[in-house]
N, C-alpha and C. Protein backbone atom coordinates (compact mmCIF):
# COMPACT_ATOMS: atom_id res chain seq x y z
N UNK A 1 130.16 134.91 132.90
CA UNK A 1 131.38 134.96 132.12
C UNK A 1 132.52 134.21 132.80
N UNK A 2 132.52 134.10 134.14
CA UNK A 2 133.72 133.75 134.59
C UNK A 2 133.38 131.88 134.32
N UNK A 3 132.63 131.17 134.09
CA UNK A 3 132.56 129.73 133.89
C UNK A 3 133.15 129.61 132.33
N UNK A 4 132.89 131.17 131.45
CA UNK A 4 133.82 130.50 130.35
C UNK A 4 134.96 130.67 130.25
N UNK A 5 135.88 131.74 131.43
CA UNK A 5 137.30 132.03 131.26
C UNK A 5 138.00 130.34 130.86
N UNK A 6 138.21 129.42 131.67
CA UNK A 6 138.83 128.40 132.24
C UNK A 6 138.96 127.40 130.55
N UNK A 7 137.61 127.56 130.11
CA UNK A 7 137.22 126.95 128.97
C UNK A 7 137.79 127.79 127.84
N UNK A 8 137.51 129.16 127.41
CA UNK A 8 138.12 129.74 126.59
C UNK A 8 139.51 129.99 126.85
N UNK A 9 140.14 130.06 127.85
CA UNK A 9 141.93 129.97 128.08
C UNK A 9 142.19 128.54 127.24
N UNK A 10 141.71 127.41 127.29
CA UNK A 10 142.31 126.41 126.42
C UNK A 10 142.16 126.94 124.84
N UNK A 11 141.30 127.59 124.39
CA UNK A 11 141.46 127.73 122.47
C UNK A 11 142.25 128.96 122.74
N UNK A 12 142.77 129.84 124.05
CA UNK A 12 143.14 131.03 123.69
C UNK A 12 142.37 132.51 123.05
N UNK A 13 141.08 132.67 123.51
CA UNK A 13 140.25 133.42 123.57
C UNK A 13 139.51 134.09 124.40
N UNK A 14 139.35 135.55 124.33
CA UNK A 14 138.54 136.18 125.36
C UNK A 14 137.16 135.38 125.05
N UNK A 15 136.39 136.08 125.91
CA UNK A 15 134.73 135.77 125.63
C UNK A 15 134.24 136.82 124.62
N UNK A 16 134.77 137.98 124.90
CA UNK A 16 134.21 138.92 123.48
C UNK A 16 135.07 138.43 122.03
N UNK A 17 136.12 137.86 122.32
CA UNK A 17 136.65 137.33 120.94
C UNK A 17 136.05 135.92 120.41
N UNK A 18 135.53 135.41 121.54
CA UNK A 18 134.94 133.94 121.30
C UNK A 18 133.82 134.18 120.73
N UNK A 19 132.90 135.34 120.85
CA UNK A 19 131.30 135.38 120.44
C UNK A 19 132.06 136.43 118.83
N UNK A 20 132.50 136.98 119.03
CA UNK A 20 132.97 137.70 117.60
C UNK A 20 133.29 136.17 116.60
N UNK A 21 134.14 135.10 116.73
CA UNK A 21 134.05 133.85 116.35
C UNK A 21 133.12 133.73 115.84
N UNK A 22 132.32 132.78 116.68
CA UNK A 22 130.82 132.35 116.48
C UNK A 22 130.18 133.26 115.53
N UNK A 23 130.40 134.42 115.33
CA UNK A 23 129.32 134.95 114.45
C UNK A 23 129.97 134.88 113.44
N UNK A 24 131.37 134.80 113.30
CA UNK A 24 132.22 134.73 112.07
C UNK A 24 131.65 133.31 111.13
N UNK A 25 131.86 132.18 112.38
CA UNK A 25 131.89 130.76 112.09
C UNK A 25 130.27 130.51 111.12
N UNK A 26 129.24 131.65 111.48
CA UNK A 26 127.95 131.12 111.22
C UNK A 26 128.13 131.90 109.69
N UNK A 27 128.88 133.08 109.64
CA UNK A 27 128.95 134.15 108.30
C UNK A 27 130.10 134.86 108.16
N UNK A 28 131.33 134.22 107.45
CA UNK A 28 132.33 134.97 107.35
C UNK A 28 132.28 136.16 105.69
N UNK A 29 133.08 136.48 106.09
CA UNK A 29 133.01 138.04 104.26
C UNK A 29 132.30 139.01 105.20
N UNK A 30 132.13 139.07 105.99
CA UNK A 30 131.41 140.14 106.58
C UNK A 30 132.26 141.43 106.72
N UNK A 31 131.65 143.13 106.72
CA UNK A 31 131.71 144.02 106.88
C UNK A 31 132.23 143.97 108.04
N UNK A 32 133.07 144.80 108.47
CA UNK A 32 133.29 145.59 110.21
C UNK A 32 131.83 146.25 110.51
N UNK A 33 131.40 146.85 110.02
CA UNK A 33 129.83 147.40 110.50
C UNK A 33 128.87 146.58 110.74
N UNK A 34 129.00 145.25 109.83
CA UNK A 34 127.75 144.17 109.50
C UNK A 34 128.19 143.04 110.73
N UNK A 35 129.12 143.32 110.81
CA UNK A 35 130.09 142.37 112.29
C UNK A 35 129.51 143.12 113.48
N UNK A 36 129.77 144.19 113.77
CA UNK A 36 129.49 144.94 114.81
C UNK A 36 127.53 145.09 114.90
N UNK A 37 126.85 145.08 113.66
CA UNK A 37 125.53 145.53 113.84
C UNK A 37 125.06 144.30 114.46
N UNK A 38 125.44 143.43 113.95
CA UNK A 38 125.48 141.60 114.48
C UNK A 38 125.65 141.65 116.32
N UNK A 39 127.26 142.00 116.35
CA UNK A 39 127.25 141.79 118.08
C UNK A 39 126.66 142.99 118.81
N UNK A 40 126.17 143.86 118.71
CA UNK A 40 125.74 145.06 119.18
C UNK A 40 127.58 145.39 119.61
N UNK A 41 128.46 146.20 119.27
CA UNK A 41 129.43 146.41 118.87
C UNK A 41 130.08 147.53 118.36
N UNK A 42 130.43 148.95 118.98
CA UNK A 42 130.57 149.92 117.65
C UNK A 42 132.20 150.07 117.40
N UNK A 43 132.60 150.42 116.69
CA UNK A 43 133.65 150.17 116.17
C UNK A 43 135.37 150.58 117.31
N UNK A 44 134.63 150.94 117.77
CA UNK A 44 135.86 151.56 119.05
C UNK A 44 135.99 150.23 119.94
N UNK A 45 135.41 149.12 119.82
CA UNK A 45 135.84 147.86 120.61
C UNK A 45 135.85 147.28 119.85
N UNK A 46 134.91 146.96 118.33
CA UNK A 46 135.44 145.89 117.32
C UNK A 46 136.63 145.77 116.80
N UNK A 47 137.09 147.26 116.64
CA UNK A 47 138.65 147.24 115.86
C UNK A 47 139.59 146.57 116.23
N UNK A 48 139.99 147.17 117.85
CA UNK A 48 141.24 146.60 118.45
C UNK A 48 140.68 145.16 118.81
N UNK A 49 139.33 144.28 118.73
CA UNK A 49 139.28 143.10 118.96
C UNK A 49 139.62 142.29 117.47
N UNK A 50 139.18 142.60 116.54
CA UNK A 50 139.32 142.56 115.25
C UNK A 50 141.12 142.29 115.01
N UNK A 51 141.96 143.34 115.26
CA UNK A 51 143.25 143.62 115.19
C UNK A 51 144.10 142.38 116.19
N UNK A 52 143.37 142.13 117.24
CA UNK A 52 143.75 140.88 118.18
C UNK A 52 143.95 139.48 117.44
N UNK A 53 142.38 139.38 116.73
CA UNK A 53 142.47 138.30 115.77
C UNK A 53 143.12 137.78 114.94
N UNK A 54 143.48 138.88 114.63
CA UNK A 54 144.20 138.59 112.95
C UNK A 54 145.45 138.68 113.64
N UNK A 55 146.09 139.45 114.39
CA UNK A 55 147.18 138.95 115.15
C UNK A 55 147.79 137.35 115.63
N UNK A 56 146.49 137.19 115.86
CA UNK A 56 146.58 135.55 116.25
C UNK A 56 146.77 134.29 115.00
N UNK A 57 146.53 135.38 113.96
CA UNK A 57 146.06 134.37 112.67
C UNK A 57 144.65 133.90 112.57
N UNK A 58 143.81 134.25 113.04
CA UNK A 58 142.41 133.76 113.12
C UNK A 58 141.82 134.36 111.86
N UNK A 59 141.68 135.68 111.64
CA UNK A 59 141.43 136.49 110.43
C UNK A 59 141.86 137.05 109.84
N UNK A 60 141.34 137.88 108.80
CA UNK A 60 142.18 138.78 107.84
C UNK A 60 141.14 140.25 107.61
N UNK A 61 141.77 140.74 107.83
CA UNK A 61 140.81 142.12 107.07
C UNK A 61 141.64 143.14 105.85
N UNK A 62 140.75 142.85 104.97
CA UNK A 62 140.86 143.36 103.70
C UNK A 62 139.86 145.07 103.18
N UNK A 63 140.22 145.31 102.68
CA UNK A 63 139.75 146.56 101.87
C UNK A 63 138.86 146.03 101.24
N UNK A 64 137.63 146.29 101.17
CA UNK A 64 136.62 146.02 99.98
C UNK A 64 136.94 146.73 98.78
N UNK A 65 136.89 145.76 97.92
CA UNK A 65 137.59 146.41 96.53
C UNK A 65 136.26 146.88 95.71
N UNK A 66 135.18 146.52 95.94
CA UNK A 66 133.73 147.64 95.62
C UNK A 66 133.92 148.85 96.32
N UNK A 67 134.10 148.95 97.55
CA UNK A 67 134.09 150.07 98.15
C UNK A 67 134.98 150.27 99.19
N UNK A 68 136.05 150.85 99.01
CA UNK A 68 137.75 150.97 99.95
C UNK A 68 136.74 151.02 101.08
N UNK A 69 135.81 152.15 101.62
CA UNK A 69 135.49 152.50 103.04
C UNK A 69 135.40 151.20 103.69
N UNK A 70 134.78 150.32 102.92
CA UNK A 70 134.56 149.03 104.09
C UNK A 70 135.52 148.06 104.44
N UNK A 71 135.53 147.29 105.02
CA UNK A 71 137.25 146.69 105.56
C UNK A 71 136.23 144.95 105.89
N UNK A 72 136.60 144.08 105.10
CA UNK A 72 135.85 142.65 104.94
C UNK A 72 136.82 141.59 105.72
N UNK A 73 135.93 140.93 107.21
CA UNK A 73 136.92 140.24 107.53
C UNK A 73 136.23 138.97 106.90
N UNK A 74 137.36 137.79 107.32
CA UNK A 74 137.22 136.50 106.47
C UNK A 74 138.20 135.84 107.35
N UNK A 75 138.03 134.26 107.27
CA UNK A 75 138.57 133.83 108.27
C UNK A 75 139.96 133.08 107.53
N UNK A 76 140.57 132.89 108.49
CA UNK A 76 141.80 131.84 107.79
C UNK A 76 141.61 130.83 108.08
N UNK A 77 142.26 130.04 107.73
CA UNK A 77 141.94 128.47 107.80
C UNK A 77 142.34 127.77 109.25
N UNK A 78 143.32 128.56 109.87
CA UNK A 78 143.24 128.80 111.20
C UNK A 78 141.69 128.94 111.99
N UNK A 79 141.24 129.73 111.65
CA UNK A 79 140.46 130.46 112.01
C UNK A 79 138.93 129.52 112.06
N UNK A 80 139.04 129.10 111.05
CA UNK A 80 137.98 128.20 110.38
C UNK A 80 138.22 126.39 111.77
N UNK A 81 139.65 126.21 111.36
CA UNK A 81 139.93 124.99 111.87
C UNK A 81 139.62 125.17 113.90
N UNK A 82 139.69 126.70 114.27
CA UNK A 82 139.48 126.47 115.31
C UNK A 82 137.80 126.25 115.79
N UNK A 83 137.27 126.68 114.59
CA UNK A 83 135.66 126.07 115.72
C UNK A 83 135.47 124.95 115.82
N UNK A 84 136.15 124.12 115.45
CA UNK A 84 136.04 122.24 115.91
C UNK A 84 136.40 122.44 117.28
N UNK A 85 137.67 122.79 117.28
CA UNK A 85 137.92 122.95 119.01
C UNK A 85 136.77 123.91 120.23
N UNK A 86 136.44 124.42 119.30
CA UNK A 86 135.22 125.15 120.20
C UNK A 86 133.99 124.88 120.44
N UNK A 87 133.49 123.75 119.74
CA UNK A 87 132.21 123.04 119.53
C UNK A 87 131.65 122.42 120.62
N UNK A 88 132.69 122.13 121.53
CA UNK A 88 132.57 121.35 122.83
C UNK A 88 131.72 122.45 123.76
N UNK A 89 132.08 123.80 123.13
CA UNK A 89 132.13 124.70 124.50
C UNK A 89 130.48 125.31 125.18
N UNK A 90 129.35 124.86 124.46
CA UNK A 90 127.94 125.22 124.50
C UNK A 90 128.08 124.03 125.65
N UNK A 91 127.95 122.66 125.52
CA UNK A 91 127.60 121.37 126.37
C UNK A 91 128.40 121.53 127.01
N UNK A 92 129.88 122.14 127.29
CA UNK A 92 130.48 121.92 128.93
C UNK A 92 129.78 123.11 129.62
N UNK A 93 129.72 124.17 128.98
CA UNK A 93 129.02 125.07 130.20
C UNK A 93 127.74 124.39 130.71
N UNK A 94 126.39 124.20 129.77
CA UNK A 94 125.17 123.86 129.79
C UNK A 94 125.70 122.51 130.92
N UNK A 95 126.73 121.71 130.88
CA UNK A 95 126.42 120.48 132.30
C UNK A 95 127.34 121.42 133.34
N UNK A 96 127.65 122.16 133.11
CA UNK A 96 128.47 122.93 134.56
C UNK A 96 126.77 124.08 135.12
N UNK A 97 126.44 124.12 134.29
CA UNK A 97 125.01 125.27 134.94
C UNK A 97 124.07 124.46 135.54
N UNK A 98 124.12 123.49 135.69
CA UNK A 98 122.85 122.67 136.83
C UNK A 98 121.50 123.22 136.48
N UNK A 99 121.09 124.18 135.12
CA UNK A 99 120.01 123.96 134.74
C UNK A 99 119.27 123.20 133.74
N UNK A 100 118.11 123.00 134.08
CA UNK A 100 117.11 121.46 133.13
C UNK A 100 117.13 122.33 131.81
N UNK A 101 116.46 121.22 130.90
CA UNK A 101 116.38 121.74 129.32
C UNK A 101 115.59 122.61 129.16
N UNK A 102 114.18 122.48 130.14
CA UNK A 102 113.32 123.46 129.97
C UNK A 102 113.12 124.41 130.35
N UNK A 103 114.16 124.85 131.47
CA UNK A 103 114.18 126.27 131.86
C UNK A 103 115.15 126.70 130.95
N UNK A 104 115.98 126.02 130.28
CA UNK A 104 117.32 126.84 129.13
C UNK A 104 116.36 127.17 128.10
N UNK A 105 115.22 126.04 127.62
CA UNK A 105 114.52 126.34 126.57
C UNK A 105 113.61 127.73 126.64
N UNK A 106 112.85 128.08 128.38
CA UNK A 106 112.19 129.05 128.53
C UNK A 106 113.04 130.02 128.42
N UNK A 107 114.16 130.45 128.80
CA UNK A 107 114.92 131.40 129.23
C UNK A 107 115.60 131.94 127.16
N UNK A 108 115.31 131.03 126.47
CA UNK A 108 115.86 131.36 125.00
C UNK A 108 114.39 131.82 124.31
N UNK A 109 113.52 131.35 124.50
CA UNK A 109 112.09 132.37 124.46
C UNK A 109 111.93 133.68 124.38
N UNK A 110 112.17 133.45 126.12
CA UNK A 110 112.21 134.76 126.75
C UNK A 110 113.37 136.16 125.81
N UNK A 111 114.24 135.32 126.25
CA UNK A 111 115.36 136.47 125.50
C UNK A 111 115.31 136.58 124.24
N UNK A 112 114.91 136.10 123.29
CA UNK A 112 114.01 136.17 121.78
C UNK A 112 113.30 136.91 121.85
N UNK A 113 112.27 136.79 122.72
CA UNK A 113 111.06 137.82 122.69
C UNK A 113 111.42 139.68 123.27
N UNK A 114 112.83 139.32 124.14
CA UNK A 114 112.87 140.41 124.38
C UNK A 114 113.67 141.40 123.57
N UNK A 115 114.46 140.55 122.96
CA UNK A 115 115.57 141.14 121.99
C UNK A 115 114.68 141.69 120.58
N UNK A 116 113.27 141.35 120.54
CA UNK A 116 112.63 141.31 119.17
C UNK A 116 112.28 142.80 119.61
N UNK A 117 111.40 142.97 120.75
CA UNK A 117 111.04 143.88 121.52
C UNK A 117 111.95 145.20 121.28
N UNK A 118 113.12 145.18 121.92
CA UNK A 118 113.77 146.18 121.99
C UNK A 118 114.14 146.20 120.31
N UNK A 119 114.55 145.82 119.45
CA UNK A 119 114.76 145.38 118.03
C UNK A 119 113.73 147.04 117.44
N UNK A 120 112.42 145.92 117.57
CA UNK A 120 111.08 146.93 117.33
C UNK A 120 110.97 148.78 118.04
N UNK A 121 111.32 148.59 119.23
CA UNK A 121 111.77 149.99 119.54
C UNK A 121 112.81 151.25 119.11
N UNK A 122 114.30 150.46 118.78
CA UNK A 122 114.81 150.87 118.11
C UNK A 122 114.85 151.65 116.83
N UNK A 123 113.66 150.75 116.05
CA UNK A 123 113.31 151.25 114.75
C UNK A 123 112.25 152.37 114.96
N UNK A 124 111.24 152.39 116.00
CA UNK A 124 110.41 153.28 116.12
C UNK A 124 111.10 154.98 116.56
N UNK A 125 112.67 155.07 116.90
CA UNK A 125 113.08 156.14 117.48
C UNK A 125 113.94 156.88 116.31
């Protein structure tokens, strides 16, 4: 984490607000629950990170008008316009880590296979 402080201080983002992003950037309209089931996340750290955001102008959270209980964030155009600036940020770490393609490639395997793993356990309990 500390190789992305330096990098995320330029867009003005934590690292837990930067990966809350990214999942925005890949699927915004999302639920607070469907956000959080996404980052492994429960709502006692999504909120006040959530509340940061939209502070910043990055998002908005709305009332689902199907169903008040749920609260739908969505991005602003802010929000949207900042993952250009963030696009850089996979390739400066990856040449600051001095590792080859194929141990990044083994090591995304690996953590696939393990995340499927525990995934599968979860459901069995």
């Amino acid at each position: 984490m500390k190789q992305y402080r330096p990098i995320l201080e330029e867009i003005g983002l934590t690292y837990t607000q930067y990966i809350t992003m990214l999942a925005l950037w890949e699927k915004e309209n999302v639920t607070v629950k469907e956000l959080g089931a996404k980052l492994y996340l429960d709502s006692g750290t999504l909120t006040p990170l959530l509340k940061k955001l939209e502070a910043a102008g990055l998002i908005s959270r709305v009332r689902d008008q199907q169903d008040e209980r749920n609260v739908v964030i969505t991005l602003t155009s802010a929000g949207r316009d900042l993952e250009q600036q963030a696009q850089s940020i996979p390739c400066r770490l990856f040449e600051q880590s001095e590792v080859s393609v194929e141990e990044l490639q083994s090591l995304h395997t690996q953590l696939h296979r393990m995340l499927g793993k525990l995934k599968g356990e979860q459901s069995q309990t």
